[in-house]
PDB file of N, CA and C in Angstrom:
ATOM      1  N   UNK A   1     -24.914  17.727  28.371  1.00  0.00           N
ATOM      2  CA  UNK A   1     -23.528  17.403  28.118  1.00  0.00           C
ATOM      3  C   UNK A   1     -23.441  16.589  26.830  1.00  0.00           C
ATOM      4  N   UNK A   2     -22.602  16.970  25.897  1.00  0.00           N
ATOM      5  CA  UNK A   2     -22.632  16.247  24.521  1.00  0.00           C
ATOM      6  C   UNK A   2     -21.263  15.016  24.916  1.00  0.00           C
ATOM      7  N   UNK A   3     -21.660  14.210  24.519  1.00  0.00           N
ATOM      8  CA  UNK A   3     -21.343  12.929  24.242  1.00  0.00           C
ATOM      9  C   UNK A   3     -19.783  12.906  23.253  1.00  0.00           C
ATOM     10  N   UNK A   4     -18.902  12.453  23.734  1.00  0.00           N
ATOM     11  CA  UNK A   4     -17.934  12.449  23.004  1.00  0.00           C
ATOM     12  C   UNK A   4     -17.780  11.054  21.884  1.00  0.00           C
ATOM     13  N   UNK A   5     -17.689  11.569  20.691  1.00  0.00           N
ATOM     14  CA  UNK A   5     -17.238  10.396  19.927  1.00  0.00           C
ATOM     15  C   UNK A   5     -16.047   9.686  19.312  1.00  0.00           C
ATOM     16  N   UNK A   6     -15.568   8.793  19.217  1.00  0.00           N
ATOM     17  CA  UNK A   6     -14.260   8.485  18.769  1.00  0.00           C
ATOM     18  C   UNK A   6     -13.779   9.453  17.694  1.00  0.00           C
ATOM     19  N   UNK A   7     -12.399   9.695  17.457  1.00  0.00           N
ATOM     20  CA  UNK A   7     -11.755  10.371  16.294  1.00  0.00           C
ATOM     21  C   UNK A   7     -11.936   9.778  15.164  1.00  0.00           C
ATOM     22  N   UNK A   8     -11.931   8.124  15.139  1.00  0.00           N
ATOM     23  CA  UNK A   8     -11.893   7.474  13.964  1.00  0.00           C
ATOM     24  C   UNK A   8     -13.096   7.131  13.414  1.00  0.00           C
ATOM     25  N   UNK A   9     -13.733   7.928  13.645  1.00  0.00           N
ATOM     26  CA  UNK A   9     -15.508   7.481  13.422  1.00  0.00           C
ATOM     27  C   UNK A   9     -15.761   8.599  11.910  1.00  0.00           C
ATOM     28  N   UNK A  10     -14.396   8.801  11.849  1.00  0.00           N
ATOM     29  CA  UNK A  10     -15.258  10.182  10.452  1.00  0.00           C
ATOM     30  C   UNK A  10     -13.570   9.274   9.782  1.00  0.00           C
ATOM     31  N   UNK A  11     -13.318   8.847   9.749  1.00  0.00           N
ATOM     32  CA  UNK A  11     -12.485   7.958   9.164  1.00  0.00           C
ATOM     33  C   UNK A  11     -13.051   7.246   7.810  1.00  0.00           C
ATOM     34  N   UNK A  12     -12.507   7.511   6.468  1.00  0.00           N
ATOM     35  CA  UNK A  12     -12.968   6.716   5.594  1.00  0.00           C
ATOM     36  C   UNK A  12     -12.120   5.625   4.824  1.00  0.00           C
ATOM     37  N   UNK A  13     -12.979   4.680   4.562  1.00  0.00           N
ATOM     38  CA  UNK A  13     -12.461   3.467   4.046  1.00  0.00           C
ATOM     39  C   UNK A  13     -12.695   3.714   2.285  1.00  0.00           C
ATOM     40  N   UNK A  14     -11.175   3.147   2.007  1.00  0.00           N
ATOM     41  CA  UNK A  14     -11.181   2.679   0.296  1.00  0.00           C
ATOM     42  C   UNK A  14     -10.569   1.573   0.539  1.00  0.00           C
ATOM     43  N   UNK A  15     -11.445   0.660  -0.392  1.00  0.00           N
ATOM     44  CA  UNK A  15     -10.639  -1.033  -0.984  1.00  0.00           C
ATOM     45  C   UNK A  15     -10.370  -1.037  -2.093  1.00  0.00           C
ATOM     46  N   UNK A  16      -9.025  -0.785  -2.665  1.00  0.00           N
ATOM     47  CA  UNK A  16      -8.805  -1.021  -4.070  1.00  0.00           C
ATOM     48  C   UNK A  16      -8.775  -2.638  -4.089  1.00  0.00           C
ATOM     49  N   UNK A  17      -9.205  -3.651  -4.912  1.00  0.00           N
ATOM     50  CA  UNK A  17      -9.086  -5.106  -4.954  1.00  0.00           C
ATOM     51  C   UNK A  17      -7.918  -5.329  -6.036  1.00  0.00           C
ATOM     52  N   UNK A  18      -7.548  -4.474  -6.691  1.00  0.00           N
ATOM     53  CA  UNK A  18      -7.000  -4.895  -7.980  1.00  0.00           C
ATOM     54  C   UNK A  18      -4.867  -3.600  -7.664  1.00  0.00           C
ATOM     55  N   UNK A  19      -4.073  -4.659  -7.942  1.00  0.00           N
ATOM     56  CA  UNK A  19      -2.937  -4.044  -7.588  1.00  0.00           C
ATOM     57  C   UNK A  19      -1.716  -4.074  -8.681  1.00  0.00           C
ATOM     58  N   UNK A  20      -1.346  -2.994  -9.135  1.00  0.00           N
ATOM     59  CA  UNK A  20      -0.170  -3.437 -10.122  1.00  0.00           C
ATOM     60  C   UNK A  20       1.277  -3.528  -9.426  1.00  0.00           C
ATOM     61  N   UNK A  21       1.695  -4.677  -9.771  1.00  0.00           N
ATOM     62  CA  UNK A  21       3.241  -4.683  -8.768  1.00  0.00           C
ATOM     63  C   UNK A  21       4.159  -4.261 -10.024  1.00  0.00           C
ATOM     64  N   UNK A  22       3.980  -4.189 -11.369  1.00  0.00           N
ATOM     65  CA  UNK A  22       5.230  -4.401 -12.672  1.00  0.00           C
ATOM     66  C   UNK A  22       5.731  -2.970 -12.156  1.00  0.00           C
ATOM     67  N   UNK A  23       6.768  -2.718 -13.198  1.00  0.00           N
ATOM     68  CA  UNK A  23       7.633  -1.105 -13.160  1.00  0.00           C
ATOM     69  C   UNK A  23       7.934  -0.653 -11.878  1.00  0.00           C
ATOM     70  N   UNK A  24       8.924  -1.599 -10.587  1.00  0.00           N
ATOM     71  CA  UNK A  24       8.689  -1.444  -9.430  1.00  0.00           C
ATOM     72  C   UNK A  24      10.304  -0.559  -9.610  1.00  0.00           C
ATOM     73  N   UNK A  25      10.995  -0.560 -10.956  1.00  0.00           N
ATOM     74  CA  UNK A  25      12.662  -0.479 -10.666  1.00  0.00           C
ATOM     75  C   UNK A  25      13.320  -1.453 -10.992  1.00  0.00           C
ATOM     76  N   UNK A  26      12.768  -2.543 -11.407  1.00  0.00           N
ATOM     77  CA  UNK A  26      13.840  -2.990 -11.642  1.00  0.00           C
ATOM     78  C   UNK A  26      13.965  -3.736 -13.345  1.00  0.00           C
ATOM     79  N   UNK A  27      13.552  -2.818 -13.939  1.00  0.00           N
ATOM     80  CA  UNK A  27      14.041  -2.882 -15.576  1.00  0.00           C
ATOM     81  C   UNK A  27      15.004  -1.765 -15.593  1.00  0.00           C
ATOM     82  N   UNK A  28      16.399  -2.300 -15.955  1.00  0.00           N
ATOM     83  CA  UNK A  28      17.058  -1.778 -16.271  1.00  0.00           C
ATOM     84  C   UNK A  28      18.247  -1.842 -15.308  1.00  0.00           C
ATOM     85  N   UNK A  29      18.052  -3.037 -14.213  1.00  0.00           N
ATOM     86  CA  UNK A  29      18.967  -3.747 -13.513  1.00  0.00           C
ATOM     87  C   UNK A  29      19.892  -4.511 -13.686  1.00  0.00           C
ATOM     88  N   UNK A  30      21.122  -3.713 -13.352  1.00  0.00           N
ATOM     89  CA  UNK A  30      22.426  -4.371 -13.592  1.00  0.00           C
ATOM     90  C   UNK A  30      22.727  -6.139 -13.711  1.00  0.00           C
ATOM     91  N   UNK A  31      22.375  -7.055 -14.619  1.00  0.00           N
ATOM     92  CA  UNK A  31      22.398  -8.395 -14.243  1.00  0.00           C
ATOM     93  C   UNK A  31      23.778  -8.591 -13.918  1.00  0.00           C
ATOM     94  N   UNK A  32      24.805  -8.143 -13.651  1.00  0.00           N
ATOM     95  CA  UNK A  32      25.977  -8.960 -13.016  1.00  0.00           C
ATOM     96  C   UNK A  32      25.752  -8.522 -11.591  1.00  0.00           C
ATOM     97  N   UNK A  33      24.991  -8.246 -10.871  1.00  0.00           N
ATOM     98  CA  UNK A  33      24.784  -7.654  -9.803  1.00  0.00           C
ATOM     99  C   UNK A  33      24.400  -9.344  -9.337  1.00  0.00           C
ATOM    100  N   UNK A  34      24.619  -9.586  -8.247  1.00  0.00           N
ATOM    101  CA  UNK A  34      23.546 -10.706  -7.835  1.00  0.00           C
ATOM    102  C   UNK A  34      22.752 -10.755  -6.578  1.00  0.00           C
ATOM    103  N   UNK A  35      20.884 -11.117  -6.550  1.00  0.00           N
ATOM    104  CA  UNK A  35      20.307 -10.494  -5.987  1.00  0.00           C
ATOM    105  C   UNK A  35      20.268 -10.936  -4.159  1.00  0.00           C
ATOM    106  N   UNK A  36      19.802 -10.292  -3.572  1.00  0.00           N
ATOM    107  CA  UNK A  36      20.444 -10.160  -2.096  1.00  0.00           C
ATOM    108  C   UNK A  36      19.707 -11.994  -1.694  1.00  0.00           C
ATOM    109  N   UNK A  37      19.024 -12.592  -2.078  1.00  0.00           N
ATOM    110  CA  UNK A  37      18.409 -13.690  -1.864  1.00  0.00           C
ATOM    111  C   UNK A  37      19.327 -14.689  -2.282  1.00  0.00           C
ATOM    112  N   UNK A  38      20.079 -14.555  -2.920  1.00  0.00           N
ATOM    113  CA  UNK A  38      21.487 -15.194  -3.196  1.00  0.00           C
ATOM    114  C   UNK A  38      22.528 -15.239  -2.792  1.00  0.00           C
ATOM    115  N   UNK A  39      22.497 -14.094  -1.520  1.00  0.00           N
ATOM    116  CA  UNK A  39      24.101 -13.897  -1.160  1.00  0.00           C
ATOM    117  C   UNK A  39      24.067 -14.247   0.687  1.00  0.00           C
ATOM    118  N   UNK A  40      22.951 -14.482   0.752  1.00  0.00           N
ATOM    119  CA  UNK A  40      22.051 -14.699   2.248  1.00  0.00           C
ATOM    120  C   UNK A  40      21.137 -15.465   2.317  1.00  0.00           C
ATOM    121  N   UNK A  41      21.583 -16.386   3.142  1.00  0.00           N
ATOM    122  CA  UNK A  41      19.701 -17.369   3.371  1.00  0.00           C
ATOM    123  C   UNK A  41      19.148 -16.983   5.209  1.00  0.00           C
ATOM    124  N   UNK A  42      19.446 -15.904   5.367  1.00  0.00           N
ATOM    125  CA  UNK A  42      18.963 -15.206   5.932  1.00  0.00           C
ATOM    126  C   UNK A  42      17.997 -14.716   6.421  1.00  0.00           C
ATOM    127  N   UNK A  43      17.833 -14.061   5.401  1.00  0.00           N
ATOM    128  CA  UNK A  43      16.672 -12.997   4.687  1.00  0.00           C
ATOM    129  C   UNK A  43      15.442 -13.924   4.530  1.00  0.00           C
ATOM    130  N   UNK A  44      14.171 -13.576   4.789  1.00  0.00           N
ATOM    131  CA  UNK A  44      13.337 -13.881   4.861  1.00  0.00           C
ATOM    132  C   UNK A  44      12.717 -14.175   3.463  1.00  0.00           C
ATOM    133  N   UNK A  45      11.808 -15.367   3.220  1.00  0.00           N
ATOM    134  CA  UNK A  45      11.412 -15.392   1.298  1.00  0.00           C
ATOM    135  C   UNK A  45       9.711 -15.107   1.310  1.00  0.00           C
ATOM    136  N   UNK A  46       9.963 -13.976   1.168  1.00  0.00           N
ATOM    137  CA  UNK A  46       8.021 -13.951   1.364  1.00  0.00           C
ATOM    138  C   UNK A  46       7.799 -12.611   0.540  1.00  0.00           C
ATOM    139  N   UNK A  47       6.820 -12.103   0.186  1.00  0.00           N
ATOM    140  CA  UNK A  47       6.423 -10.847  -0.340  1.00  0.00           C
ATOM    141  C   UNK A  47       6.428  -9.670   0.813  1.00  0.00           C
ATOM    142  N   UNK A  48       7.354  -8.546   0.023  1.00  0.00           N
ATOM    143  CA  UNK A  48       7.339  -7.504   0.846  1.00  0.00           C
ATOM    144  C   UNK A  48       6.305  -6.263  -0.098  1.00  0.00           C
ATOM    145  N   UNK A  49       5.463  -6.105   0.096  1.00  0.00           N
ATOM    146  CA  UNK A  49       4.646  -5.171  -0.948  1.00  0.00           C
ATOM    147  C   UNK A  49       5.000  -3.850  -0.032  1.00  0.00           C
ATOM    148  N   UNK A  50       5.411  -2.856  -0.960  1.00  0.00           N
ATOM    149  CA  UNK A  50       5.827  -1.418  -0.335  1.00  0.00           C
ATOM    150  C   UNK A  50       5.269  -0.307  -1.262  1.00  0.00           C
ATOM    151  N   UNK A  51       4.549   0.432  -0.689  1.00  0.00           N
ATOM    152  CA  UNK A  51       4.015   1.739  -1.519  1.00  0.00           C
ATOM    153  C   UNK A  51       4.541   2.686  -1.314  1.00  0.00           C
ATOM    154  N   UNK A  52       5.464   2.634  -2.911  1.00  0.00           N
ATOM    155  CA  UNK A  52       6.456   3.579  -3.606  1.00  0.00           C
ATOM    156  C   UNK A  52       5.563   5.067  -4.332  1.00  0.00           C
ATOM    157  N   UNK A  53       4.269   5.582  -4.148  1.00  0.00           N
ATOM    158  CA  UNK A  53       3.971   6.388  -4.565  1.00  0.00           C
ATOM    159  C   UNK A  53       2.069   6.421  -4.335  1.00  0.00           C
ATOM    160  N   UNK A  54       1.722   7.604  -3.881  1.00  0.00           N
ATOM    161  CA  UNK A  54       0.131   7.702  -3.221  1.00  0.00           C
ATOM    162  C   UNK A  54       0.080   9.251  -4.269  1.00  0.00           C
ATOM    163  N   UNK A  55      -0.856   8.973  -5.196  1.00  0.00           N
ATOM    164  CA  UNK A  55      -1.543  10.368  -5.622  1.00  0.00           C
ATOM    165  C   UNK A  55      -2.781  10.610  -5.181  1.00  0.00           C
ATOM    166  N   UNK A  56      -3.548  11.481  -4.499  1.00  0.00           N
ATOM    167  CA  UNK A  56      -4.785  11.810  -4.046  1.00  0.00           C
ATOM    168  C   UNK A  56      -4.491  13.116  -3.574  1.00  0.00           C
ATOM    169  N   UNK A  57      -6.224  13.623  -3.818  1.00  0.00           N
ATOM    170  CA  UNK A  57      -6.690  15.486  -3.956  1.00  0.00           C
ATOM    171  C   UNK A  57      -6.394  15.652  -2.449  1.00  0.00           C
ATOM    172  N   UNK A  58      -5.561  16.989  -1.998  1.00  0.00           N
ATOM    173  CA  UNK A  58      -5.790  17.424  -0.779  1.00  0.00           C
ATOM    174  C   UNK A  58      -6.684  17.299   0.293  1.00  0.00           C
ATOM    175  N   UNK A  59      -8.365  17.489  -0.605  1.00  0.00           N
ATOM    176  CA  UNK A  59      -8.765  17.636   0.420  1.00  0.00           C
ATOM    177  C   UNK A  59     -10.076  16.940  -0.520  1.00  0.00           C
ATOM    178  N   UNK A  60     -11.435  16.506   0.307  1.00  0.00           N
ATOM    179  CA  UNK A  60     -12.522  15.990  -0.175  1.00  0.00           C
ATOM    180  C   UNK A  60     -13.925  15.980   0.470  1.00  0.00           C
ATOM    181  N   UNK A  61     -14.524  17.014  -0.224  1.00  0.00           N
ATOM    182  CA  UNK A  61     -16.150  17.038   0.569  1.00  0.00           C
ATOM    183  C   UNK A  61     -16.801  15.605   0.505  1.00  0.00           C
ATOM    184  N   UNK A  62     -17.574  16.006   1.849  1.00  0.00           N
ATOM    185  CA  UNK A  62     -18.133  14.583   2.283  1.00  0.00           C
ATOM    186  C   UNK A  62     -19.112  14.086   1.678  1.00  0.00           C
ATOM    187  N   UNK A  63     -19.133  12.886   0.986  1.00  0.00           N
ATOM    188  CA  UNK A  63     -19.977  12.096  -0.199  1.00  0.00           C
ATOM    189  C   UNK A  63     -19.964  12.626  -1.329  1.00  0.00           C
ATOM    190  N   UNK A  64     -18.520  13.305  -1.337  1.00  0.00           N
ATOM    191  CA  UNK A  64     -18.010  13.630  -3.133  1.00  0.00           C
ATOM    192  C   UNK A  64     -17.394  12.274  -3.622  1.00  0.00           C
ATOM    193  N   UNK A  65     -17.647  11.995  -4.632  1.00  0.00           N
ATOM    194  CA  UNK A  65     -16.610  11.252  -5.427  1.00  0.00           C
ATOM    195  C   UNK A  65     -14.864  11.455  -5.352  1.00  0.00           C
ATOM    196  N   UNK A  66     -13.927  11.036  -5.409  1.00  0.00           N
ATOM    197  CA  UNK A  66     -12.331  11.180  -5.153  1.00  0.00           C
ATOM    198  C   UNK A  66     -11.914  10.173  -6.451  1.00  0.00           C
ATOM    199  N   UNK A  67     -10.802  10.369  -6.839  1.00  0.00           N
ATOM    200  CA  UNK A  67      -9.372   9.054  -7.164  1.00  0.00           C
ATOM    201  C   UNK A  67      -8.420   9.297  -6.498  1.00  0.00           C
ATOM    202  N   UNK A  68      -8.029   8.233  -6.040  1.00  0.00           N
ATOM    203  CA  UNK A  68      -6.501   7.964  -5.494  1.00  0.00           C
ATOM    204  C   UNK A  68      -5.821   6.773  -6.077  1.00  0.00           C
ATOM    205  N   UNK A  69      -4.633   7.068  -6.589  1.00  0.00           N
ATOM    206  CA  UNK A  69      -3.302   6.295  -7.284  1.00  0.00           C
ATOM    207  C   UNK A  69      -2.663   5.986  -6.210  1.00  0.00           C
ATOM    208  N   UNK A  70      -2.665   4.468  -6.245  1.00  0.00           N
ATOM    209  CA  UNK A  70      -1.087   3.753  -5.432  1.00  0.00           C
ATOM    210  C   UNK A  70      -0.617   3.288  -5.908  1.00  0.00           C
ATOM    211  N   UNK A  71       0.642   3.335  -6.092  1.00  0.00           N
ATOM    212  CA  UNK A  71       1.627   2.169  -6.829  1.00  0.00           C
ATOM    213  C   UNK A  71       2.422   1.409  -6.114  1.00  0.00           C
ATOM    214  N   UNK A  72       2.308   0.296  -5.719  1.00  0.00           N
ATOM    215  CA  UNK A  72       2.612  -1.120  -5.042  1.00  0.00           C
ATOM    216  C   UNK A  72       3.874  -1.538  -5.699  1.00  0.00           C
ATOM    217  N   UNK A  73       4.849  -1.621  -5.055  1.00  0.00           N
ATOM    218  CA  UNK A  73       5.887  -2.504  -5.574  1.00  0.00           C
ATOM    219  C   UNK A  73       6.295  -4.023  -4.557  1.00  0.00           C
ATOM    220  N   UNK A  74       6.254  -4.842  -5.103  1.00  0.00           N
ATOM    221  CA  UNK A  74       7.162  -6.199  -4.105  1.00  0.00           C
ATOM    222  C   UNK A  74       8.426  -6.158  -4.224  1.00  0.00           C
ATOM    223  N   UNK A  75       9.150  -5.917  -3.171  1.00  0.00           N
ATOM    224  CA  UNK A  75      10.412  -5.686  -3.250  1.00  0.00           C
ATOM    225  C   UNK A  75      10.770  -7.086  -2.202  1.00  0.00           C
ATOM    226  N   UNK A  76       9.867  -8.418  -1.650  1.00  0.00           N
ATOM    227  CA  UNK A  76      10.187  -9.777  -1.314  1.00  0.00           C
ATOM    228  C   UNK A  76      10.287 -10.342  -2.644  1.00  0.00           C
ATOM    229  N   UNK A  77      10.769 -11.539  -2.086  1.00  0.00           N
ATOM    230  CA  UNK A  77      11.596 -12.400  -3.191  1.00  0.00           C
ATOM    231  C   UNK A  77      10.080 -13.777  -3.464  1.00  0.00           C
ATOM    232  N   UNK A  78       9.415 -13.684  -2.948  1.00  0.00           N
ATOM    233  CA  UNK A  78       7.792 -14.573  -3.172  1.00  0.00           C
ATOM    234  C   UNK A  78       6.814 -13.555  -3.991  1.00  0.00           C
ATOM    235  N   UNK A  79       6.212 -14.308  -4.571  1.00  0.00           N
ATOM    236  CA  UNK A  79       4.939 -13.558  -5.420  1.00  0.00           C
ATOM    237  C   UNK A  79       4.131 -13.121  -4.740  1.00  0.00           C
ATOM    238  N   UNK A  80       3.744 -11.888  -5.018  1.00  0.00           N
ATOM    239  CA  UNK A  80       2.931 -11.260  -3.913  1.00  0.00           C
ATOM    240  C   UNK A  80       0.920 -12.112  -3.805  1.00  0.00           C
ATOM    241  N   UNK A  81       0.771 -12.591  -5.388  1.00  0.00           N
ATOM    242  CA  UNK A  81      -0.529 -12.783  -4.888  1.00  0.00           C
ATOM    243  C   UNK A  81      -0.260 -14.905  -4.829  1.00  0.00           C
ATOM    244  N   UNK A  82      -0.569 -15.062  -3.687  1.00  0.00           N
ATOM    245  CA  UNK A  82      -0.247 -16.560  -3.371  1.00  0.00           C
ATOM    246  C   UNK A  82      -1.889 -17.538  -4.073  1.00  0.00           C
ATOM    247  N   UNK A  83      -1.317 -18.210  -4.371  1.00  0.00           N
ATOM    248  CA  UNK A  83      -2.450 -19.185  -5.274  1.00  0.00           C
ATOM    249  C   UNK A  83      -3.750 -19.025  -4.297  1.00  0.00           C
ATOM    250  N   UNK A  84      -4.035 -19.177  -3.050  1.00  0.00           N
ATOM    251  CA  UNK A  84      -4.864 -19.062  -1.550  1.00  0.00           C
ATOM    252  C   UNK A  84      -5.967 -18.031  -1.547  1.00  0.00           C
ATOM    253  N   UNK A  85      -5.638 -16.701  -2.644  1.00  0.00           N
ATOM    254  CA  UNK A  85      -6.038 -15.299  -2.183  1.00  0.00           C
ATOM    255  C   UNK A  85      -5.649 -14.679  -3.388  1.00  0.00           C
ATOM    256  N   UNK A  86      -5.886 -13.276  -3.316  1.00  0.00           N
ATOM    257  CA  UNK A  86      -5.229 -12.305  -3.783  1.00  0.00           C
ATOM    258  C   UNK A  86      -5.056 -11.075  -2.650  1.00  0.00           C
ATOM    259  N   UNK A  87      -5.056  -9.882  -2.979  1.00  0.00           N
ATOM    260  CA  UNK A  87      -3.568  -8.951  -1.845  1.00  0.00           C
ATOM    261  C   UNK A  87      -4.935  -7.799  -2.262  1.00  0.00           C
ATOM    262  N   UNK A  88      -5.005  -7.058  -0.997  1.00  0.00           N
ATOM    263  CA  UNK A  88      -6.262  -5.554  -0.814  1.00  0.00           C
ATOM    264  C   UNK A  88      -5.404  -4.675  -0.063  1.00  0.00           C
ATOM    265  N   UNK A  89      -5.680  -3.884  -1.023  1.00  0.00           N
ATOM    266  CA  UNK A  89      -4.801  -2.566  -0.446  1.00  0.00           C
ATOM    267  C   UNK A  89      -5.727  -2.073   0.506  1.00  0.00           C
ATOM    268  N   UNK A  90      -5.609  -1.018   1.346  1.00  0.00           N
ATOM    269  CA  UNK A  90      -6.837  -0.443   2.389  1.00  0.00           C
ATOM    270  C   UNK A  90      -6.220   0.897   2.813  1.00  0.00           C
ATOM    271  N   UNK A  91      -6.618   2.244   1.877  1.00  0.00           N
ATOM    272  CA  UNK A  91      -5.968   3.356   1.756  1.00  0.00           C
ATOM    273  C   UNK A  91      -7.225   4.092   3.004  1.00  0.00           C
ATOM    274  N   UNK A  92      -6.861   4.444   4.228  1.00  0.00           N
ATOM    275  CA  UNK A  92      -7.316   5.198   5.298  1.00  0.00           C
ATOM    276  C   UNK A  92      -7.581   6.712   4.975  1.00  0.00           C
ATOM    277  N   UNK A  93      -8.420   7.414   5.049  1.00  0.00           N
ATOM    278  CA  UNK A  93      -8.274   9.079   5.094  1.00  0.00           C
ATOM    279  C   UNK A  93      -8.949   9.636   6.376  1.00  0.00           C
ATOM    280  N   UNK A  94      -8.328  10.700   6.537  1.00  0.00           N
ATOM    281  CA  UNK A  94      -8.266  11.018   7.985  1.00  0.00           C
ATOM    282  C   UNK A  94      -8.540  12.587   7.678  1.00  0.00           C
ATOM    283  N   UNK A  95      -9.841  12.757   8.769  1.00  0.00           N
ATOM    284  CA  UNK A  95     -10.040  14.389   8.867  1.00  0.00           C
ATOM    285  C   UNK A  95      -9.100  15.194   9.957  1.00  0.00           C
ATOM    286  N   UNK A  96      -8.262  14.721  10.558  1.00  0.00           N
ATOM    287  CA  UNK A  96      -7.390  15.683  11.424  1.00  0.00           C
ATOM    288  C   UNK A  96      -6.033  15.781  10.408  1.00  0.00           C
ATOM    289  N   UNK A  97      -4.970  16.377  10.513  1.00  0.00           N
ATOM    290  CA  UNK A  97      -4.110  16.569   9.687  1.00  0.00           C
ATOM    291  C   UNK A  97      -2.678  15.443  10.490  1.00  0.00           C
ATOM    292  N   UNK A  98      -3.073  14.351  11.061  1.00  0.00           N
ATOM    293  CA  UNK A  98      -2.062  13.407  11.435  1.00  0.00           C
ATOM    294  C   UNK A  98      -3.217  12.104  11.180  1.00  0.00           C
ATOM    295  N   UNK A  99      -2.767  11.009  10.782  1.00  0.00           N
ATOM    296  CA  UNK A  99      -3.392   9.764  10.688  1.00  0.00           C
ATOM    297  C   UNK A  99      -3.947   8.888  11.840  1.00  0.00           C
ATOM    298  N   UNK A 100      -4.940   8.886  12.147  1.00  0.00           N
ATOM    299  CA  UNK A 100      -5.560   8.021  13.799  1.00  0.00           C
ATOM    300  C   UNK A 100      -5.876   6.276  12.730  1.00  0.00           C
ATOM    301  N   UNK A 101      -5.731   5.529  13.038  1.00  0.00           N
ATOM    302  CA  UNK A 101      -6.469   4.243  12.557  1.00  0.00           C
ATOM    303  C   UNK A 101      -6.873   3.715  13.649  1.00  0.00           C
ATOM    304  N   UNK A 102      -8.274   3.260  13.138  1.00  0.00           N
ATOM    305  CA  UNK A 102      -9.031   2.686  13.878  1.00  0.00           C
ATOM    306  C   UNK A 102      -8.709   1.462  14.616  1.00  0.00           C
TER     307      UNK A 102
END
């Protein structure tokens, strides 16, 4: 009887360490507009980092080389990298055609 193994075991890991937040949208923003952190104390003040765009190859033989493009935008009203740290992206790839994380 063969032994069943987890799904996420053929799961591969990328750490990009290094993140560009500039050109997120907002050059070329209306300044009489005023921004939502101003009109609400509400709203939470912290970094919201959101990935506005993922380029990577369809598909990738196993222990080939790859690139994959993310482009990170902060769309919170705090700096995303806090004096404490800096910010790691952690892009998952998945051999079934729906995403399992480990």
């Amino acid at each position: 009887m063969q032994r069943l193994s987890p799904s996420w075991r053929h799961t591969c890991l990328l750490i990009a360490g290094t993140l560009v937040i500039t050109g997120c949208g907002s050059e070329g923003a209306s300044s009489s507009v005023k921004p939502a952190r101003d009109q609400s104390h509400s709203l939470d003040h912290e970094a919201d980092l959101v990935i506005t765009e993922l380029l990577a190859p369809d598909s990738v033989r196993d222990g080939h080389d790859f690139t994959a493009t993310v482009k990170v935008c902060n769309q919170g009203t705090a700096a995303a990298y806090p004096q404490s740290g800096g910010t790691f992206l952690q892009l998952y790839l998945s051999t079934t055609p729906t995403q399992q994380v480990p």
